[in-house]
Protein backbone atom coordinates (compact mmCIF):
# COMPACT_ATOMS: atom_id res chain seq x y z
CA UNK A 1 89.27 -53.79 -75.92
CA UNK A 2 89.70 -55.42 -72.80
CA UNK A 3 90.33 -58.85 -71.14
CA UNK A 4 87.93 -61.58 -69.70
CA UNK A 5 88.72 -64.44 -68.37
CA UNK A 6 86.84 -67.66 -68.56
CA UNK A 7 86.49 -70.70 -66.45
CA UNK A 8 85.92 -73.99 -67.77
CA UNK A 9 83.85 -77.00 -65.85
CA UNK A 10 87.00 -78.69 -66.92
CA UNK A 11 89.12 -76.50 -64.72
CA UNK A 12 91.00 -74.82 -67.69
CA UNK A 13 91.10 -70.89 -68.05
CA UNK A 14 91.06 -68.63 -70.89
CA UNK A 15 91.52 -65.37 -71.23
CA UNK A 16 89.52 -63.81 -74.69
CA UNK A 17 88.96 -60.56 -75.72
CA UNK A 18 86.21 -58.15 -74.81
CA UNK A 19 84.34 -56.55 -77.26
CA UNK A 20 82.87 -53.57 -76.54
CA UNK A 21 79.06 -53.41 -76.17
CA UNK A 22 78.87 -56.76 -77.54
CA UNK A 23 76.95 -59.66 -74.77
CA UNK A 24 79.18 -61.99 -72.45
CA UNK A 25 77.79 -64.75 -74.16
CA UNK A 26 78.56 -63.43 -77.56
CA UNK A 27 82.33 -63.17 -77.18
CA UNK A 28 82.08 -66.32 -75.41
CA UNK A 29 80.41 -68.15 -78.16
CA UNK A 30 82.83 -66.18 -81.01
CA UNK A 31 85.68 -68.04 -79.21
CA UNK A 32 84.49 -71.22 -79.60
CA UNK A 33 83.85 -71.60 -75.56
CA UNK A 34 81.77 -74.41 -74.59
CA UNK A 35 78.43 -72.27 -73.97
CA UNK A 36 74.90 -73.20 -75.17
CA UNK A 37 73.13 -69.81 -75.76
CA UNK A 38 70.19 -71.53 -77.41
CA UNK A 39 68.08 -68.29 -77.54
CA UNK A 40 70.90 -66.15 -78.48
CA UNK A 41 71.11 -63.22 -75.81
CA UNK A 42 66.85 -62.97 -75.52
CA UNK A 43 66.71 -63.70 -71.83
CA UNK A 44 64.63 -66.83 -72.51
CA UNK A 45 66.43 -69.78 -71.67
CA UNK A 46 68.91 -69.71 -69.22
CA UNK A 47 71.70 -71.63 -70.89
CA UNK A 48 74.22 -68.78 -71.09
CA UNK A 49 74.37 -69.26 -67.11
CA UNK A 50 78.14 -68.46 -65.73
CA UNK A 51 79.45 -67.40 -61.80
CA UNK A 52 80.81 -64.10 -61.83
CA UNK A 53 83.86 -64.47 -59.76
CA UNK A 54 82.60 -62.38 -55.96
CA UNK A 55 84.86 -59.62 -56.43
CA UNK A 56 83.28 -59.06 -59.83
CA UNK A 57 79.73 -59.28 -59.07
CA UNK A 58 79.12 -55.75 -57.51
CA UNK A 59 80.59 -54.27 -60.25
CA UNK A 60 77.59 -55.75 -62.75
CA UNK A 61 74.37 -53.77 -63.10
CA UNK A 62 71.93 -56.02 -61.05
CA UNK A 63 70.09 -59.27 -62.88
CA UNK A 64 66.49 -57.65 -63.87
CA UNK A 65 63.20 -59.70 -62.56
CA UNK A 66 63.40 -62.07 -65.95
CA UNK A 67 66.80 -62.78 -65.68
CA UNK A 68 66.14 -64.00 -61.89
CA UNK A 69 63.10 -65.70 -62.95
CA UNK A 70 65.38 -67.96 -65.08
CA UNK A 71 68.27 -68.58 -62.81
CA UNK A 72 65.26 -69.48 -60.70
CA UNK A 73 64.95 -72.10 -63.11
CA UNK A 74 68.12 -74.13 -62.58
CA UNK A 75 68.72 -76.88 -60.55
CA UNK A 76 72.18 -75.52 -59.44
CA UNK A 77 72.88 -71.71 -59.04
CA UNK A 78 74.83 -69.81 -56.48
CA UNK A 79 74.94 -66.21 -55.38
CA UNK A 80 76.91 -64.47 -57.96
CA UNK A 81 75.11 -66.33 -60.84
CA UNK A 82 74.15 -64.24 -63.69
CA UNK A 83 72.63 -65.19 -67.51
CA UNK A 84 75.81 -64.25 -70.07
CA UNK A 85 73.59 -62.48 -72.06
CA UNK A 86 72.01 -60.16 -69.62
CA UNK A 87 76.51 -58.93 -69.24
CA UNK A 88 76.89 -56.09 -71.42
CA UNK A 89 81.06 -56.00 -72.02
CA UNK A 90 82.15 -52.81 -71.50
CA UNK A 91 85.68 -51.06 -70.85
CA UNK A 92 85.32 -51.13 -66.61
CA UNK A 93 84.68 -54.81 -66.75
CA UNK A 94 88.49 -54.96 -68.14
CA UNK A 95 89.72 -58.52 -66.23
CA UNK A 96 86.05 -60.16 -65.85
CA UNK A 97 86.18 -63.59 -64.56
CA UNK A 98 83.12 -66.01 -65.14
CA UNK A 99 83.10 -69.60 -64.61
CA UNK A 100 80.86 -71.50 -67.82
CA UNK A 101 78.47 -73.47 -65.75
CA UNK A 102 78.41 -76.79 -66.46
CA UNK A 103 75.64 -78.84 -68.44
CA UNK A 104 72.10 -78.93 -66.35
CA UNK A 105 73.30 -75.88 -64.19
């Protein structure tokens, strides 16, 4: 188990536990985080939508064509914005630092 820490639009932090193999989103949502998720990890609606902190980013396996598709889909995305769900937690992402995107990003 490991650590990731999670921005809120708010400005507060907090840091939850990883769960190994287990979606971004999913151990975002078990915590109660404020995090829509409406199709539940599918890669069909984009509103799992977090930035990866920079120094983080390289470290992810790269967004496939449908996640990019989606984020293409937002009115407000930025260069190290990934889908939740498309973030497989495992032990090397130990510290990960998203920021929840707020509502209609």
């Amino acid at each position: 188990m490991g650590i990731i820490k999670v921005n809120q639009a708010d400005g507060t932090s907090r840091e939850i536990e990883g769960v190994e193999g287990w979606r971004v989103m999913e151990v975002i949502r078990a915590h109660g985080l404020p995090i829509e998720a409406i199709c539940g990890g599918a890669c069909a609606c984009a509103t799992c939508h977090v930035e990866v902190e920079p120094e983080w980013a390289g470290r992810l396996h790269p967004a496939r064509d449908d996640e990019e598709a989606l984020l293409d889909t937002l009115p407000a995305t930025g260069p190290t914005s990934r889908l939740s769900c498309q973030i497989i937690w495992e032990e090397h992402l130990d510290g990960l630092e998203v920021t929840l995107a707020g509502e209609g990003a």
